[in-house]
PDB file of N, CA and C in Angstrom:
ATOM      1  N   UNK A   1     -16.696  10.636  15.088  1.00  0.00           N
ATOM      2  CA  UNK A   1     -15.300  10.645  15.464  1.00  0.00           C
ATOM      3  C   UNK A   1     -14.759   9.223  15.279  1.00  0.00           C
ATOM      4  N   UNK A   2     -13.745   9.374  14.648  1.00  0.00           N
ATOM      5  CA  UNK A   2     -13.247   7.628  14.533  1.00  0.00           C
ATOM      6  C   UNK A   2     -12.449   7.813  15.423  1.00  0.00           C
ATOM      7  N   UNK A   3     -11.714   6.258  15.719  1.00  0.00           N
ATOM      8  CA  UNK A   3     -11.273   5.822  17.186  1.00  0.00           C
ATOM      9  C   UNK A   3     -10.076   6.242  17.087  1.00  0.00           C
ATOM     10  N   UNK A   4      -9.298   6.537  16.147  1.00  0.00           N
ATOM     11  CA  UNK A   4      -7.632   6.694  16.586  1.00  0.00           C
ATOM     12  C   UNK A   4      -7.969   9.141  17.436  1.00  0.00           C
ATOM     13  N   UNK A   5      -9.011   9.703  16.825  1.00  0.00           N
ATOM     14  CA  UNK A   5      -9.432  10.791  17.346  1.00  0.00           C
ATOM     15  C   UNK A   5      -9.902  10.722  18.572  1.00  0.00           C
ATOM     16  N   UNK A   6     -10.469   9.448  18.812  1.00  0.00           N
ATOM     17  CA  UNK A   6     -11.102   9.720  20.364  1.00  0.00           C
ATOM     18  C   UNK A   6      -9.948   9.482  21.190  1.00  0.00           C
ATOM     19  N   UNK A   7      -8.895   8.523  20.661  1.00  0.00           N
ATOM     20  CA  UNK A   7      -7.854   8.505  22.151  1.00  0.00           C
ATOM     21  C   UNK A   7      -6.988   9.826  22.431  1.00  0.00           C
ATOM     22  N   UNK A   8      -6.832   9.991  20.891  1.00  0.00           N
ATOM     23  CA  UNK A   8      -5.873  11.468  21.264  1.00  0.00           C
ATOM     24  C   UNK A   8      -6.846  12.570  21.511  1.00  0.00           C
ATOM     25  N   UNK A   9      -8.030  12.639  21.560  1.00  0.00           N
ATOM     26  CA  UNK A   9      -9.098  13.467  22.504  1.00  0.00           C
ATOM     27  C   UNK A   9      -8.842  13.314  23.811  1.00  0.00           C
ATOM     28  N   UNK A  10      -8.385  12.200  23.734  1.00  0.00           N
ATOM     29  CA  UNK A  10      -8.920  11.823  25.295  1.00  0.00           C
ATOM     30  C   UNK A  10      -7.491  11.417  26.614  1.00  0.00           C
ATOM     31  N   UNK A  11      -6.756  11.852  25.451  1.00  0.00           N
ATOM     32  CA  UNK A  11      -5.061  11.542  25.932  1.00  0.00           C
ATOM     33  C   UNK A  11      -5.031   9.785  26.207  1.00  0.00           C
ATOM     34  N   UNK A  12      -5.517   9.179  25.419  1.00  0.00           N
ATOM     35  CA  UNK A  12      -5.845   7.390  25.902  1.00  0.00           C
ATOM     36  C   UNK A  12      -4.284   7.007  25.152  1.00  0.00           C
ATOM     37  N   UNK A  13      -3.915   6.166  25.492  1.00  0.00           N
ATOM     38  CA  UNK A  13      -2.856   5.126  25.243  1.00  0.00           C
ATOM     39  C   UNK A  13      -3.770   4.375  24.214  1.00  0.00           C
ATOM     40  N   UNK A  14      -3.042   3.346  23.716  1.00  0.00           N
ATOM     41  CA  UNK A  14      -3.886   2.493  22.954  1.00  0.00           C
ATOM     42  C   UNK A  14      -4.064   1.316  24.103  1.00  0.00           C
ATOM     43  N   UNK A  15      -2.300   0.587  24.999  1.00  0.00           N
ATOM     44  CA  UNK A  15      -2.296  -0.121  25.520  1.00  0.00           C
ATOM     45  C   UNK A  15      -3.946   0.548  27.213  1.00  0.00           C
ATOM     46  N   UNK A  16      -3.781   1.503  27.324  1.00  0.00           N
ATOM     47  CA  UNK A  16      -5.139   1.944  28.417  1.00  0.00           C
ATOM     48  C   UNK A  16      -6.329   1.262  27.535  1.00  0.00           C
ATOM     49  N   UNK A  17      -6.484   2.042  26.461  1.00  0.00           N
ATOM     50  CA  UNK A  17      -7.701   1.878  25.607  1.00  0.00           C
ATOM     51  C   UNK A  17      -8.224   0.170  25.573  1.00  0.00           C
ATOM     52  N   UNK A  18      -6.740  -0.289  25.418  1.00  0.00           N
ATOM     53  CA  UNK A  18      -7.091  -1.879  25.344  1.00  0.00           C
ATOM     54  C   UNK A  18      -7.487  -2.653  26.826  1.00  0.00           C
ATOM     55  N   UNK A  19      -7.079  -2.336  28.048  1.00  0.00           N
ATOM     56  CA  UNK A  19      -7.027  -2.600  29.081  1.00  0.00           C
ATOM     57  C   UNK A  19      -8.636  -2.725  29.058  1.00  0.00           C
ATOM     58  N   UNK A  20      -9.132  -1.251  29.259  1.00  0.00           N
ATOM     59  CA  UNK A  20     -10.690  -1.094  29.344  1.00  0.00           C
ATOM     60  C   UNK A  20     -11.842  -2.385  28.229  1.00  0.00           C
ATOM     61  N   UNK A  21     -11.387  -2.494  27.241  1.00  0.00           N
ATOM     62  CA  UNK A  21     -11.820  -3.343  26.865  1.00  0.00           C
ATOM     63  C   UNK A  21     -11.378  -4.842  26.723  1.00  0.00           C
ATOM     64  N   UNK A  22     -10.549  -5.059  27.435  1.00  0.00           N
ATOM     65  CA  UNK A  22     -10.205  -6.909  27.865  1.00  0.00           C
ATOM     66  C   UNK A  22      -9.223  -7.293  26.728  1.00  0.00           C
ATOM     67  N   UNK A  23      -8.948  -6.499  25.777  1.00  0.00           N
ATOM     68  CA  UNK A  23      -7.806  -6.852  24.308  1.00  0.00           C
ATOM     69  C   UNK A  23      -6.590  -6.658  24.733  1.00  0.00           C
ATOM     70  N   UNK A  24      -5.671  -6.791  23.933  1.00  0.00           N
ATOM     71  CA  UNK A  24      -4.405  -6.590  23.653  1.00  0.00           C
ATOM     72  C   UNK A  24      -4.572  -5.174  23.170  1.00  0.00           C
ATOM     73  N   UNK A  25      -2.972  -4.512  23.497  1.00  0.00           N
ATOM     74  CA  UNK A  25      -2.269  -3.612  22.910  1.00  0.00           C
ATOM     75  C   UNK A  25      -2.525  -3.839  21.288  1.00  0.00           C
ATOM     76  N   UNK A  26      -1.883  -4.693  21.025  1.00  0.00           N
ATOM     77  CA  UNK A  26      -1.379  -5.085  19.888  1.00  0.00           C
ATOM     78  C   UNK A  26      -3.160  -5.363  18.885  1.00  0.00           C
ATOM     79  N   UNK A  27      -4.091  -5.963  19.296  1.00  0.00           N
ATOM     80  CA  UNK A  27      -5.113  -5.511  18.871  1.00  0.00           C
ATOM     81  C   UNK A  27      -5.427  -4.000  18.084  1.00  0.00           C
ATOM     82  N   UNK A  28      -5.436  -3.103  19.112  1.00  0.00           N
ATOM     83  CA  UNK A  28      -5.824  -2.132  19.199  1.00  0.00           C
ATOM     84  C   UNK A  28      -4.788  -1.101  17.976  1.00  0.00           C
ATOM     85  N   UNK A  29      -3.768  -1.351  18.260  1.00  0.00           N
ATOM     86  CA  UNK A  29      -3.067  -1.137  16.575  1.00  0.00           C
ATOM     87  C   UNK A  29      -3.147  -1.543  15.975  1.00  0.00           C
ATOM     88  N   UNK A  30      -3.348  -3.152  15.814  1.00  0.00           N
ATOM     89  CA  UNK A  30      -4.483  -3.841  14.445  1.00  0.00           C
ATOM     90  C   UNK A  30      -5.484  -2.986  13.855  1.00  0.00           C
ATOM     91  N   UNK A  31      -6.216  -2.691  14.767  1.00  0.00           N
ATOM     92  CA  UNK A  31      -7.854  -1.517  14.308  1.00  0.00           C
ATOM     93  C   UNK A  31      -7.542  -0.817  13.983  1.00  0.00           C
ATOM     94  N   UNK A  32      -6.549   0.214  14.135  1.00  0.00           N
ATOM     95  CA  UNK A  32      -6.054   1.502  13.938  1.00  0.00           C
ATOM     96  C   UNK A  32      -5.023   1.783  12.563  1.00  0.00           C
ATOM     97  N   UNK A  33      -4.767   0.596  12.180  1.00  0.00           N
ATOM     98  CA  UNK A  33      -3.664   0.935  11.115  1.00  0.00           C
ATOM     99  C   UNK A  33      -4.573  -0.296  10.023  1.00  0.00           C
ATOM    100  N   UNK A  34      -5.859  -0.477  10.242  1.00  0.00           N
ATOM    101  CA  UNK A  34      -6.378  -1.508   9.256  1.00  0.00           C
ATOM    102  C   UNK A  34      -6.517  -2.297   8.839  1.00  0.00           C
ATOM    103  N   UNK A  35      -5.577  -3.241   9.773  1.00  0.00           N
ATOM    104  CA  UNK A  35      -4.961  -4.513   9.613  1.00  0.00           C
ATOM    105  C   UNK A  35      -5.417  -5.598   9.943  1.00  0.00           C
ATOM    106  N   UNK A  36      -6.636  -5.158  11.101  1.00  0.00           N
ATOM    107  CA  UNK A  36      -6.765  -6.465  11.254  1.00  0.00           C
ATOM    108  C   UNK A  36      -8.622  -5.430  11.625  1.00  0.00           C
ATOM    109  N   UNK A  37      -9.863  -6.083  10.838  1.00  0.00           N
ATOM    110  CA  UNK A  37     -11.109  -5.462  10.901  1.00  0.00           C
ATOM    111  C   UNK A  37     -11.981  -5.734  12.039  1.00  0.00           C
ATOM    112  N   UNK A  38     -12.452  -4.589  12.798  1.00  0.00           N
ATOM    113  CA  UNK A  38     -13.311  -4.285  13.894  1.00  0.00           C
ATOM    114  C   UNK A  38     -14.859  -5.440  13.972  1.00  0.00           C
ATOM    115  N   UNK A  39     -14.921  -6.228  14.757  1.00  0.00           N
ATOM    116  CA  UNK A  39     -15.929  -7.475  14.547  1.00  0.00           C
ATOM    117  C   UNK A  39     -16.995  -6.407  14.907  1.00  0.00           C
ATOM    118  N   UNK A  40     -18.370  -6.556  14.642  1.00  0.00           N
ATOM    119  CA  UNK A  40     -19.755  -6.229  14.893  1.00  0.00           C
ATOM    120  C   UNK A  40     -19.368  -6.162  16.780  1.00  0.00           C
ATOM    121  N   UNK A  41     -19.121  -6.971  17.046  1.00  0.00           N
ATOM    122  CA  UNK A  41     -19.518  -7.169  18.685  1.00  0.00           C
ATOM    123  C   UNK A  41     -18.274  -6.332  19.403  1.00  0.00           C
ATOM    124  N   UNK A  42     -17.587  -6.307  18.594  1.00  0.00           N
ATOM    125  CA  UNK A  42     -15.978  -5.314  19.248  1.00  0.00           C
ATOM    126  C   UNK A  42     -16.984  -4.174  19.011  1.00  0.00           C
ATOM    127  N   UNK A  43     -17.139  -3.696  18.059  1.00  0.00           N
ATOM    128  CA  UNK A  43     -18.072  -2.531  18.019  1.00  0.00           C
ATOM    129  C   UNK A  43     -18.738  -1.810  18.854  1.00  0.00           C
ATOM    130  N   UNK A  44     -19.569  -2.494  19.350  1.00  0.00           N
ATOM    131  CA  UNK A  44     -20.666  -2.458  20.296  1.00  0.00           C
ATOM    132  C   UNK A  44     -19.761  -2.177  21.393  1.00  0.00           C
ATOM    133  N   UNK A  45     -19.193  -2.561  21.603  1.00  0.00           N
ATOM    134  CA  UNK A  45     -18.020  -2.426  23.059  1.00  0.00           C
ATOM    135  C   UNK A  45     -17.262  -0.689  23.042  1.00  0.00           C
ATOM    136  N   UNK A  46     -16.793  -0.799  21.742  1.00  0.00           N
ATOM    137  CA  UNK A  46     -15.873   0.475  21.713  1.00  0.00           C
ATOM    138  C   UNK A  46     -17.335   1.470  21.395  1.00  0.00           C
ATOM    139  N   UNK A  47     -18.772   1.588  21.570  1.00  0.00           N
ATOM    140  CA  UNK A  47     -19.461   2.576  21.065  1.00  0.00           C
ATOM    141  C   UNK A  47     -19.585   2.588  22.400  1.00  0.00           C
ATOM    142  N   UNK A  48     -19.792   1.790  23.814  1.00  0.00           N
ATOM    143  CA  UNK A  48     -20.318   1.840  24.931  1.00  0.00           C
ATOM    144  C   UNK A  48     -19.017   2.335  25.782  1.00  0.00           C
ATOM    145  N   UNK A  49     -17.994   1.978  25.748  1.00  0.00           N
ATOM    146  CA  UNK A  49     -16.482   2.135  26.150  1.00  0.00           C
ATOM    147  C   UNK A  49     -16.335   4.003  25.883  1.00  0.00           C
ATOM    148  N   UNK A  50     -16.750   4.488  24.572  1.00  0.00           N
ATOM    149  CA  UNK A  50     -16.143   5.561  24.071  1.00  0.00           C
ATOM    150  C   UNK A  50     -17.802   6.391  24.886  1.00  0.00           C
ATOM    151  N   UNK A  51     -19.006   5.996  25.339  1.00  0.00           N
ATOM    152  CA  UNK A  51     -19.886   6.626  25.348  1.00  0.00           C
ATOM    153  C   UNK A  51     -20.674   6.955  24.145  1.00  0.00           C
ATOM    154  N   UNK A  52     -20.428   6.187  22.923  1.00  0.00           N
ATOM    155  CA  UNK A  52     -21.018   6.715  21.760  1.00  0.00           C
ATOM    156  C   UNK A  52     -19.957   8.277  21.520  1.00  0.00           C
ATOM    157  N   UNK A  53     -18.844   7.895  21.598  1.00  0.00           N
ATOM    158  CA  UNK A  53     -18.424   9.107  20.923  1.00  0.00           C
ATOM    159  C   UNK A  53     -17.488   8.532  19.805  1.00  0.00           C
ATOM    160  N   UNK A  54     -17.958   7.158  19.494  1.00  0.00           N
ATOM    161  CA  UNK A  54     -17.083   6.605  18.623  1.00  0.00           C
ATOM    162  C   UNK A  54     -18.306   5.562  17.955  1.00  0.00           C
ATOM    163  N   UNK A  55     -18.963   5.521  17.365  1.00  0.00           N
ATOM    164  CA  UNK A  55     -20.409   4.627  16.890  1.00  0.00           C
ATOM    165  C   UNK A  55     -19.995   3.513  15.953  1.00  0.00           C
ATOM    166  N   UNK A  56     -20.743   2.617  16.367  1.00  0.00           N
ATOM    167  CA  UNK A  56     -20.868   1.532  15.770  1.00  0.00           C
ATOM    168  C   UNK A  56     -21.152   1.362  14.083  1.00  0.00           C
ATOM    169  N   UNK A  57     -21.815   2.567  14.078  1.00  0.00           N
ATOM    170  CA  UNK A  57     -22.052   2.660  12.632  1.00  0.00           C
ATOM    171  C   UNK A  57     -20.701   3.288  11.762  1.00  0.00           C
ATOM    172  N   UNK A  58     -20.306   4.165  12.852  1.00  0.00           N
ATOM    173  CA  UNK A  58     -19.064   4.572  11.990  1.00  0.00           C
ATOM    174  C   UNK A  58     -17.743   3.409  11.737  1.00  0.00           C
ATOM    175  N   UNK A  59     -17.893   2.505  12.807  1.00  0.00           N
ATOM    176  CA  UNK A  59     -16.681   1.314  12.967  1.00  0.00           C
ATOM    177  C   UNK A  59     -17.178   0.227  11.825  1.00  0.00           C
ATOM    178  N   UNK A  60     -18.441   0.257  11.484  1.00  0.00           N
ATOM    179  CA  UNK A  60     -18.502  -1.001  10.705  1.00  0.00           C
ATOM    180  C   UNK A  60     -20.168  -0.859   9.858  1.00  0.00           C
ATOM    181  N   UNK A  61     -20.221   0.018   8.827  1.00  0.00           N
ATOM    182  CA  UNK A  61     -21.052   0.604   8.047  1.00  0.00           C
ATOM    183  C   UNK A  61     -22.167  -0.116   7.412  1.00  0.00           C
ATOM    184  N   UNK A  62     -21.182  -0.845   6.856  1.00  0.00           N
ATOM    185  CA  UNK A  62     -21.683  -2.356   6.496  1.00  0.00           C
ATOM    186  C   UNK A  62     -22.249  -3.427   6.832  1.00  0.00           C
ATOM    187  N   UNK A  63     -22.416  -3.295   8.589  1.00  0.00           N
ATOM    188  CA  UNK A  63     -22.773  -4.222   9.241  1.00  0.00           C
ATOM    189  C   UNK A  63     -24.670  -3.125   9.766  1.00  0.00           C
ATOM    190  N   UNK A  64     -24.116  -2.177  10.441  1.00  0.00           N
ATOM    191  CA  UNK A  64     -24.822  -1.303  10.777  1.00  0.00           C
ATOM    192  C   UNK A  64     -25.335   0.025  10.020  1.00  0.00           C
ATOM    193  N   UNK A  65     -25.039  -0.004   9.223  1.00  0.00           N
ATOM    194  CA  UNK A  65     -25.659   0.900   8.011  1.00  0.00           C
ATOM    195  C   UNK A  65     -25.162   2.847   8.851  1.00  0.00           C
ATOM    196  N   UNK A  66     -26.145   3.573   8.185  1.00  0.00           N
ATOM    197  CA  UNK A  66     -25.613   4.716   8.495  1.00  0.00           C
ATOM    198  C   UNK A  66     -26.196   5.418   9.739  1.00  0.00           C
ATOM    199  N   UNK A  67     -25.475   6.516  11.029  1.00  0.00           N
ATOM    200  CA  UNK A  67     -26.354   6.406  11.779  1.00  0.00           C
ATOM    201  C   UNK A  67     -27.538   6.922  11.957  1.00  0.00           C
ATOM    202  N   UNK A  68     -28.358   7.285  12.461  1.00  0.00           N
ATOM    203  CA  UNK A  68     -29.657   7.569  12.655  1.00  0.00           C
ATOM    204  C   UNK A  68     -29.377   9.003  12.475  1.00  0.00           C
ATOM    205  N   UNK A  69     -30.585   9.766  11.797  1.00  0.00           N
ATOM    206  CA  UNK A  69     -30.557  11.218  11.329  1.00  0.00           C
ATOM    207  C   UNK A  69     -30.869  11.935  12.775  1.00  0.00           C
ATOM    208  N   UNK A  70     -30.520  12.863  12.817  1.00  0.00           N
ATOM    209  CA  UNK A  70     -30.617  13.865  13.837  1.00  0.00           C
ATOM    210  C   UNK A  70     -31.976  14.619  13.550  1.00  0.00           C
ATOM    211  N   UNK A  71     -32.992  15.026  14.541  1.00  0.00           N
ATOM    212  CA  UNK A  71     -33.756  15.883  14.578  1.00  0.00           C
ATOM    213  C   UNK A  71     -33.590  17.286  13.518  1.00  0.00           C
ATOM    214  N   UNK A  72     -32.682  18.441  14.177  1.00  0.00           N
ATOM    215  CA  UNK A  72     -32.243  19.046  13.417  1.00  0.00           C
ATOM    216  C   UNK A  72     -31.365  18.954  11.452  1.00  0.00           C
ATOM    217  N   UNK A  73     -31.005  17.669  11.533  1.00  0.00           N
ATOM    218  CA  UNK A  73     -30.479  17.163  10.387  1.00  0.00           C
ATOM    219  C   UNK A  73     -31.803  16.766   9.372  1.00  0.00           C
ATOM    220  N   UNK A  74     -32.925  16.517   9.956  1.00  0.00           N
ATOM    221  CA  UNK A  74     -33.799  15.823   9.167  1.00  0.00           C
ATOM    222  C   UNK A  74     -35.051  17.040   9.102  1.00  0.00           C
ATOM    223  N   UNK A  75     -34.982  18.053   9.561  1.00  0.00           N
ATOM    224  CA  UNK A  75     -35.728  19.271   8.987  1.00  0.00           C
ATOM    225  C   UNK A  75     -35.026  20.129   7.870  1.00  0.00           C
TER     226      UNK A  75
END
């Protein structure tokens, strides 16, 4: 799930979304419209913030490669 899906999952504001993690509003529409790129360590925050319903691997691919295969996925 990428992050602009988890807030409107989750009925989140962006300015809430940002609260929880110590940023700006204005951040948080940075990430969302592309503008400004998700650091490794923001990452880690929004995978622990979202519960892993938003992964690190999916925020930054390149840094963290792809995520780990699933049990069922790998039979």
């Amino acid at each position: 799930m990428d992050l602009a899906e988890y807030l409107r999952s989750k009925e989140l504001s962006q300015d809430d979304f940002a609260k929880q993690l110590g940023v700006t509003q204005g951040l948080v529409w940075q990430w969302l419209s592309a503008r400004t790129r998700i650091t490794a360590e923001r990452a880690l925050e929004i995978e622990a913030a979202t519960a892993g319903a938003v992964s690190r691997h999916e925020l930054r691919p390149d840094v963290f490669g792809q995520p780990p295969r699933k049990k069922a996925e790998a039979a």
